[in-house]
N, C-alpha and C. Protein backbone atom coordinates (compact mmCIF):
# COMPACT_ATOMS: atom_id res chain seq x y z
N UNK A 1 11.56 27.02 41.49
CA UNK A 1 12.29 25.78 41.26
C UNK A 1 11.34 24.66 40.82
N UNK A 2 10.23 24.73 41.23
CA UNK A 2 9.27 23.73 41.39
C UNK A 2 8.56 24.02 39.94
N UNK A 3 8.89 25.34 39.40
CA UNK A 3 8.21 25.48 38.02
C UNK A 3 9.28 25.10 36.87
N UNK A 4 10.70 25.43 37.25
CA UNK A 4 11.47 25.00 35.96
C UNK A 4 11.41 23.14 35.54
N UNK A 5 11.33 22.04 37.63
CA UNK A 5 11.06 20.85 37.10
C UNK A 5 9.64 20.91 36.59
N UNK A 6 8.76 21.42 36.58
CA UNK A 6 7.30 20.86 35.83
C UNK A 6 8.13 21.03 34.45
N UNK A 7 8.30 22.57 33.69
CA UNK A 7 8.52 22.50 32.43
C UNK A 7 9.45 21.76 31.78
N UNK A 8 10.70 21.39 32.72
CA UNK A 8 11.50 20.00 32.45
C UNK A 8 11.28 18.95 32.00
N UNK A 9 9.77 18.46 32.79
CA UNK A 9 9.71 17.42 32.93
C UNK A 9 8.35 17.27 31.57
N UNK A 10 7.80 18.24 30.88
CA UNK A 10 6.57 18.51 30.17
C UNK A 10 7.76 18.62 28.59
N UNK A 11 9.12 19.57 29.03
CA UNK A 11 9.61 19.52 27.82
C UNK A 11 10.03 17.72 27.16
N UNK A 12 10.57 17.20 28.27
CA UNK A 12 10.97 15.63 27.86
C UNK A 12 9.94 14.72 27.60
N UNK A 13 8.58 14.97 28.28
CA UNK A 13 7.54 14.33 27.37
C UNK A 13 7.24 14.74 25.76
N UNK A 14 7.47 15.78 26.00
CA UNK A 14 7.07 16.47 24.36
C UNK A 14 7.97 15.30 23.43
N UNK A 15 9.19 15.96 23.72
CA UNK A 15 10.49 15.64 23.05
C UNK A 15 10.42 13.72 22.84
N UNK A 16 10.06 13.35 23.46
CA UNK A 16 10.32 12.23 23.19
C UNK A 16 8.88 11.38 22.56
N UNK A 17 7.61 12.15 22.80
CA UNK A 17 6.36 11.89 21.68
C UNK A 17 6.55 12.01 20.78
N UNK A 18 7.52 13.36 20.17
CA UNK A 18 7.63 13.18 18.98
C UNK A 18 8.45 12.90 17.58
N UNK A 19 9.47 11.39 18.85
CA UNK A 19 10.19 10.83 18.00
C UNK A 19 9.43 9.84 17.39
N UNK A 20 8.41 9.84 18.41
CA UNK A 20 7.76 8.05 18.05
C UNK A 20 6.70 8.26 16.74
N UNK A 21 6.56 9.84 16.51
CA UNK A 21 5.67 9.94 15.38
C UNK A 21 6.68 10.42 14.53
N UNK A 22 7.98 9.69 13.93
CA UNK A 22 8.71 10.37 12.79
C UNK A 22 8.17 9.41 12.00
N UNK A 23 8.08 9.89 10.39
CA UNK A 23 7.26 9.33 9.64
C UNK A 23 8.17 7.67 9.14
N UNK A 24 7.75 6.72 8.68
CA UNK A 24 8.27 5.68 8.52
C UNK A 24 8.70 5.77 6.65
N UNK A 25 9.59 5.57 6.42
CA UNK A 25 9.73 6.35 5.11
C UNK A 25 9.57 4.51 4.16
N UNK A 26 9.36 3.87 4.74
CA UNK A 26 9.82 2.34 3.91
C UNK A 26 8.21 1.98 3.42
N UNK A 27 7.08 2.23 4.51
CA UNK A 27 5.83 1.90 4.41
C UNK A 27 5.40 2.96 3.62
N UNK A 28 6.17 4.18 3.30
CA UNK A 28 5.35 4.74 2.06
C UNK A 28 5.61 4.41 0.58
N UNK A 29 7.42 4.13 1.07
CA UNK A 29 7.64 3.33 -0.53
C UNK A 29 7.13 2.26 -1.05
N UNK A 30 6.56 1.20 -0.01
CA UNK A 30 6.23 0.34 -0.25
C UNK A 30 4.77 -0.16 -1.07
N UNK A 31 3.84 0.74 -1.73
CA UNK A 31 2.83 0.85 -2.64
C UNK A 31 3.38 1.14 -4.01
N UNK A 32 3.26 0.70 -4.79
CA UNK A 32 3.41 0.47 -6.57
C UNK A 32 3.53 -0.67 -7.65
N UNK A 33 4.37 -0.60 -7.89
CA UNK A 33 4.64 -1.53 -9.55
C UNK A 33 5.81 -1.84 -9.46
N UNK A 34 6.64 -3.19 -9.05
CA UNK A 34 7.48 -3.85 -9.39
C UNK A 34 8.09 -4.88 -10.39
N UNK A 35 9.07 -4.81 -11.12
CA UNK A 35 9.15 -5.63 -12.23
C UNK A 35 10.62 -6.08 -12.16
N UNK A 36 10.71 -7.82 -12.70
CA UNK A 36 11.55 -8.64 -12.51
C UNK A 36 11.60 -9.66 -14.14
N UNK A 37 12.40 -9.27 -14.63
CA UNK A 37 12.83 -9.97 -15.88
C UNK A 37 13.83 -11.20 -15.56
N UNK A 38 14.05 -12.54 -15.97
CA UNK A 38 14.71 -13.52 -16.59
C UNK A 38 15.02 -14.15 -17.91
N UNK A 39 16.12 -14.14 -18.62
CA UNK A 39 16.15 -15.00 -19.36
C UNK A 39 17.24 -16.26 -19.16
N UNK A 40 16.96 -17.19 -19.59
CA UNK A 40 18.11 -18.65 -20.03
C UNK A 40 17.76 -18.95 -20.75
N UNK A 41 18.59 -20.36 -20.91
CA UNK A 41 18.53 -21.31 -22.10
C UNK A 41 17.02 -21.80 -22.05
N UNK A 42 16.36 -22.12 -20.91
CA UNK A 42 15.13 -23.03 -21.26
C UNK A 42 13.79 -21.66 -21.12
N UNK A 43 14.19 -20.71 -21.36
CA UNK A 43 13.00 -19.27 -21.72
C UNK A 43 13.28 -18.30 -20.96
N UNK A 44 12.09 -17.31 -20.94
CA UNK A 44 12.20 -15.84 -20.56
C UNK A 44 11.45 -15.88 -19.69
N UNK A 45 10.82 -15.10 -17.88
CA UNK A 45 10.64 -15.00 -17.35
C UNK A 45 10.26 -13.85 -16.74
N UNK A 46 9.09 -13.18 -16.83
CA UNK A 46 8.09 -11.73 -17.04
C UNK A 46 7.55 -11.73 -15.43
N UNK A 47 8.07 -10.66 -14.68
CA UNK A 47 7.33 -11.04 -12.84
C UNK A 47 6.58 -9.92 -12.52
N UNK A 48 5.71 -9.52 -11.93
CA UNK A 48 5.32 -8.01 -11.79
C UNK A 48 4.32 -8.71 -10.43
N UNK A 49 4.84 -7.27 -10.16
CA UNK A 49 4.52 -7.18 -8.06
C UNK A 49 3.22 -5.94 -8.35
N UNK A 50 2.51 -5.70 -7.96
CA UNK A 50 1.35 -4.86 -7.61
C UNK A 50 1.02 -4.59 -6.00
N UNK A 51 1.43 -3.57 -5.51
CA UNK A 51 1.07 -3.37 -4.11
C UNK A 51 0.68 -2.39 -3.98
N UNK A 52 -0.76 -2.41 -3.15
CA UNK A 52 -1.68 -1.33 -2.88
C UNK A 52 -2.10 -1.34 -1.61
N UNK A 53 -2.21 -0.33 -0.82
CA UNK A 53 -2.23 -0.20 0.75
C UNK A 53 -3.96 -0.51 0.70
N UNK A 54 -4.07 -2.07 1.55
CA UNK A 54 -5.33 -2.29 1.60
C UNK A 54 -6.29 -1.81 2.99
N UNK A 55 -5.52 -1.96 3.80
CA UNK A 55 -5.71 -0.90 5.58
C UNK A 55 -4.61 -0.73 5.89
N UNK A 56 -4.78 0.89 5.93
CA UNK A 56 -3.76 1.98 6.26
C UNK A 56 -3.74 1.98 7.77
N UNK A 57 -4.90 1.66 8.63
CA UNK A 57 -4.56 1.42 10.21
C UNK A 57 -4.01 0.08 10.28
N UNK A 58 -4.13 -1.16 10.08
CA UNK A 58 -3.15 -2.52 10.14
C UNK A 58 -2.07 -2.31 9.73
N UNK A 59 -1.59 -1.74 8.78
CA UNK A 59 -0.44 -1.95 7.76
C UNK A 59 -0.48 -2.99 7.08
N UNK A 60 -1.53 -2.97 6.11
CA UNK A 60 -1.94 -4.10 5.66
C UNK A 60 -1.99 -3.78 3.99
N UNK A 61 -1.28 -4.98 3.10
CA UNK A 61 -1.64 -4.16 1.78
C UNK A 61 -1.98 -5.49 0.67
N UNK A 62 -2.31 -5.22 -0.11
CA UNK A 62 -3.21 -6.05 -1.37
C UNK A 62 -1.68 -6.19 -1.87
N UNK A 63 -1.24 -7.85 -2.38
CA UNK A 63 -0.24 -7.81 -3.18
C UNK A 63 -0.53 -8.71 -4.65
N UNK A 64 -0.59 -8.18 -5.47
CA UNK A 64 -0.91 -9.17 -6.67
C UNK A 64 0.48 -9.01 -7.76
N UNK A 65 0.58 -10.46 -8.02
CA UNK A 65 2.36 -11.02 -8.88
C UNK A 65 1.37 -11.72 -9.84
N UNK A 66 1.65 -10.71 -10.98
CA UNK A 66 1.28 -11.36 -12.61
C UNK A 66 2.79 -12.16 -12.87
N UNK A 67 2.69 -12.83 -13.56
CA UNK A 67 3.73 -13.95 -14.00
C UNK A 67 3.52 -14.53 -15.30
N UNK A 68 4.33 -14.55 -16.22
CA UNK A 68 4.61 -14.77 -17.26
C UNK A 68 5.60 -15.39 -17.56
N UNK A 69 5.87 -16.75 -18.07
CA UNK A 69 6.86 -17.47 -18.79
C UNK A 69 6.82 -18.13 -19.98
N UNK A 70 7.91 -17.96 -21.10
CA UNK A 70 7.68 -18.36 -22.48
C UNK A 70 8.76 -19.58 -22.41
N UNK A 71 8.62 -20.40 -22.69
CA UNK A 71 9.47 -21.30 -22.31
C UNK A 71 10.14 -22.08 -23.70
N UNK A 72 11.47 -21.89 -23.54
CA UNK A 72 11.97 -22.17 -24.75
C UNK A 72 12.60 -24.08 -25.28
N UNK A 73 11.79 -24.07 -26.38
CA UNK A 73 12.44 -25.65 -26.38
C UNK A 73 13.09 -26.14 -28.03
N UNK A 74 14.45 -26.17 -27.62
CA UNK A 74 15.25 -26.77 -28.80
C UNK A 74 15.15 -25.04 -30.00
N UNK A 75 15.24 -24.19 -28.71
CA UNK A 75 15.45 -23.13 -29.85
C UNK A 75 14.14 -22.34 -30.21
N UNK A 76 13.05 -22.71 -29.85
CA UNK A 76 11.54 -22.86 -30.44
C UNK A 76 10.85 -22.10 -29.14
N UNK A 77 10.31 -21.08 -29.58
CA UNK A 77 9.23 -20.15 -28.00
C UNK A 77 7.68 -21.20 -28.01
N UNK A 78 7.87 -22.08 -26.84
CA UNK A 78 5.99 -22.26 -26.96
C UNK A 78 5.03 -21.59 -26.43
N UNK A 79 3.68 -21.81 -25.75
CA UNK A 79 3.11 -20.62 -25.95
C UNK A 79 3.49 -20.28 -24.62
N UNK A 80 3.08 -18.97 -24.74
CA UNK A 80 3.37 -18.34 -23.21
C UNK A 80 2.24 -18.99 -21.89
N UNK A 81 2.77 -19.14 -20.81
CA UNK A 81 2.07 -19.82 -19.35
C UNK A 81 2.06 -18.26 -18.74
N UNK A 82 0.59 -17.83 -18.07
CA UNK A 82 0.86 -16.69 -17.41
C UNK A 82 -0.22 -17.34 -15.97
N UNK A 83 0.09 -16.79 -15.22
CA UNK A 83 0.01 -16.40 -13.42
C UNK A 83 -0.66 -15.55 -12.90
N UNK A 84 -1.91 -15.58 -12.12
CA UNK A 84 -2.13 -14.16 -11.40
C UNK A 84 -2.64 -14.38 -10.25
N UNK A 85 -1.77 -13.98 -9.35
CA UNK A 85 -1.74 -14.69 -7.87
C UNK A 85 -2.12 -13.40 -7.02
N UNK A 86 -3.37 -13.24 -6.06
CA UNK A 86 -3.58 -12.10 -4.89
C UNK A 86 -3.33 -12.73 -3.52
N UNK A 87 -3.12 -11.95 -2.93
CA UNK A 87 -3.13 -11.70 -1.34
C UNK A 87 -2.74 -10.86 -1.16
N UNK A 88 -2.25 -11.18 0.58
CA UNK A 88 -1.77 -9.85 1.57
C UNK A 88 -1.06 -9.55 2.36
N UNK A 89 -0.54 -8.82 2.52
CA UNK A 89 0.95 -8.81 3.43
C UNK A 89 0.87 -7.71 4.82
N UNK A 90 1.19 -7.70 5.95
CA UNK A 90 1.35 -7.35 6.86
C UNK A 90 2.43 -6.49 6.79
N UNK A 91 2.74 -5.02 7.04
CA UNK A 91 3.93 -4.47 7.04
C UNK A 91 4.61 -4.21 9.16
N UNK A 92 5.57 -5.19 9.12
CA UNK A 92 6.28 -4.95 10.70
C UNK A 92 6.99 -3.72 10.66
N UNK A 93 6.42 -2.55 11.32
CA UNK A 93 7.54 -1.60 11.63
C UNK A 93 8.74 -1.13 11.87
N UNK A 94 8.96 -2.55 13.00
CA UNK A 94 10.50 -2.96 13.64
C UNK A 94 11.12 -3.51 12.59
N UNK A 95 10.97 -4.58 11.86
CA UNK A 95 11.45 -4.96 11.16
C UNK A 95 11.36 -4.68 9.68
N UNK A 96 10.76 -3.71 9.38
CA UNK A 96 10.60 -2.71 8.42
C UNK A 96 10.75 -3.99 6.84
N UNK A 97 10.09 -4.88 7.35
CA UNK A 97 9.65 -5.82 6.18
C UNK A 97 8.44 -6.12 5.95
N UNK A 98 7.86 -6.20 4.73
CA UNK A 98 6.58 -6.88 4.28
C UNK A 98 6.14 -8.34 4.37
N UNK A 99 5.46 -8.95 5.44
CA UNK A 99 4.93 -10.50 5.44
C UNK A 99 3.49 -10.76 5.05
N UNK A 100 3.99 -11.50 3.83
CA UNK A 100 2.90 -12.66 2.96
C UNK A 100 1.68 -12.92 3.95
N UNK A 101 0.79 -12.42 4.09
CA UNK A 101 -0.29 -13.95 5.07
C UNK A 101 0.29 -14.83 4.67
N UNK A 102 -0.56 -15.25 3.26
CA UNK A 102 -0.24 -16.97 2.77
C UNK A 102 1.16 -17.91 3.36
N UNK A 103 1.87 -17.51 2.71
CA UNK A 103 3.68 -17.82 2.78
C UNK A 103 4.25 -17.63 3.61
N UNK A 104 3.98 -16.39 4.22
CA UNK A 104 5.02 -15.93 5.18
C UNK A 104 6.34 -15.50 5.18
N UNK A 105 6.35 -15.55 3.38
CA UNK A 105 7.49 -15.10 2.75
C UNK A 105 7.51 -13.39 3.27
N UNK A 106 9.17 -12.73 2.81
CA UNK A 106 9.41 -11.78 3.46
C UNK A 106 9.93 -10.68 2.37
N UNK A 107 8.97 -9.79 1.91
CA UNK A 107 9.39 -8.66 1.34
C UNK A 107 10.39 -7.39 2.09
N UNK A 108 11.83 -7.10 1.77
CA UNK A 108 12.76 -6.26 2.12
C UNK A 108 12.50 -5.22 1.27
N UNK A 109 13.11 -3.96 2.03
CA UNK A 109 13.33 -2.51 0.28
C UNK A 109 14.41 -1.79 0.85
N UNK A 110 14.48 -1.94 -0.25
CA UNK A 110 16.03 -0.68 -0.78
C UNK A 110 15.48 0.37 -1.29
N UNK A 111 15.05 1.69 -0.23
CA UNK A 111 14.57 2.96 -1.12
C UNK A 111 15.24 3.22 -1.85
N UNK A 112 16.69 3.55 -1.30
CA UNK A 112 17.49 4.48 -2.46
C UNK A 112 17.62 3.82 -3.47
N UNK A 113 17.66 2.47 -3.78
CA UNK A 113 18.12 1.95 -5.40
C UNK A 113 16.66 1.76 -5.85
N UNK A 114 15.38 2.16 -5.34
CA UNK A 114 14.23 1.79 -5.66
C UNK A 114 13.87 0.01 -5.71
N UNK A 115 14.33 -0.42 -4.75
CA UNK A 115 14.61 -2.25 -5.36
C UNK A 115 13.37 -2.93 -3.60
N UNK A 116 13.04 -3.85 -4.42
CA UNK A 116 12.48 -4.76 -3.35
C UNK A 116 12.71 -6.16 -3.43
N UNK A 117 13.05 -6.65 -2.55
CA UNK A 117 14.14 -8.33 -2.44
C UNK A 117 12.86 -9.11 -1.97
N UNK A 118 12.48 -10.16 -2.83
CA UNK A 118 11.59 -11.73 -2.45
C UNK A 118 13.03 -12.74 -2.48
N UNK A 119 13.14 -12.64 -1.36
CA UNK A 119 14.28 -14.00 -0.91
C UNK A 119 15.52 -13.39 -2.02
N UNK A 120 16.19 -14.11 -3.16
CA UNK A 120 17.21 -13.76 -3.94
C UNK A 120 16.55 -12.88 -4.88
N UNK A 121 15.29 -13.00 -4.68
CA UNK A 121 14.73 -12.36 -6.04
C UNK A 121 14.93 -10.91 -6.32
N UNK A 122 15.38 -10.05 -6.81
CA UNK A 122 15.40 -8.71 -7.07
C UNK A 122 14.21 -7.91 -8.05
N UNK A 123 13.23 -7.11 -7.45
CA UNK A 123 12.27 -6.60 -8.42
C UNK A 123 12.71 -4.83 -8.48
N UNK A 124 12.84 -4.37 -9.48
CA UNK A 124 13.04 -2.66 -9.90
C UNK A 124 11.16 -2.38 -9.61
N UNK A 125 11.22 -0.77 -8.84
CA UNK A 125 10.34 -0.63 -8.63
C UNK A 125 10.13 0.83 -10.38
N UNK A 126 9.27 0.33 -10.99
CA UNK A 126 8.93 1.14 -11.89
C UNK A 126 8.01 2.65 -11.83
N UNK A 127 6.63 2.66 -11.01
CA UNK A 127 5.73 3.49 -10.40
C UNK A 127 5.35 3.08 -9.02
């Protein structure tokens, strides 16, 4: 009796270690190439996300947003203004979102549509 509770009690440790190591499927999507197009009346609007796992023990990753805008006036493209902004973002497990150091802004993902949300912003993940 005293041997079925040990293995009882050895099977429910098992069992429950190795929920806590099921793999996190959001922090693997979360490394690549994101891209975000605009156009209106006053120009076009070129966004690209770059994320690269900078420490894999923190959950920590390199985020660099090239930016590009041609800005249109009276019909007329002037020259293009471009952007190239780095830092780094913290990935929360629980909350299975990406946080900015800088900002503190909050990267969301949508595996299945391949999509990652900056506030309203919508970026298609390309690679």
């Amino acid at each position: 009796m005293k041997l079925i509770n040990l293995l009882t009690a050895i099977g429910s440790i098992l069992l429950s270690g190795c929920s806590s190591l099921e793999k996190d499927a959001t922090i693997d999507f979360i490394p690549g190439t994101y891209i975000r197009t605009e156009q209106n009346e006053f120009g076009k609007e070129f966004d690209t996300l770059i994320i690269s796992v900078q420490n894999p023990a923190a959950k920590e990753f390199k985020i660099q947003n090239r930016w590009h805008y041609i800005r249109q006036v009276e019909g007329e493209a002037n020259v293009p203004e471009y952007k190239v902004k780095e830092t780094s973002g913290i990935y929360n497990t629980e909350t299975k979102l990406l946080e900015e150091a800088e900002t503190l802004d909050h990267y969301s993902f949508d595996i299945k549509e391949k999509i990652l949300f900056d506030g309203t912003n919508k970026f298609k993940k390309i690679k």
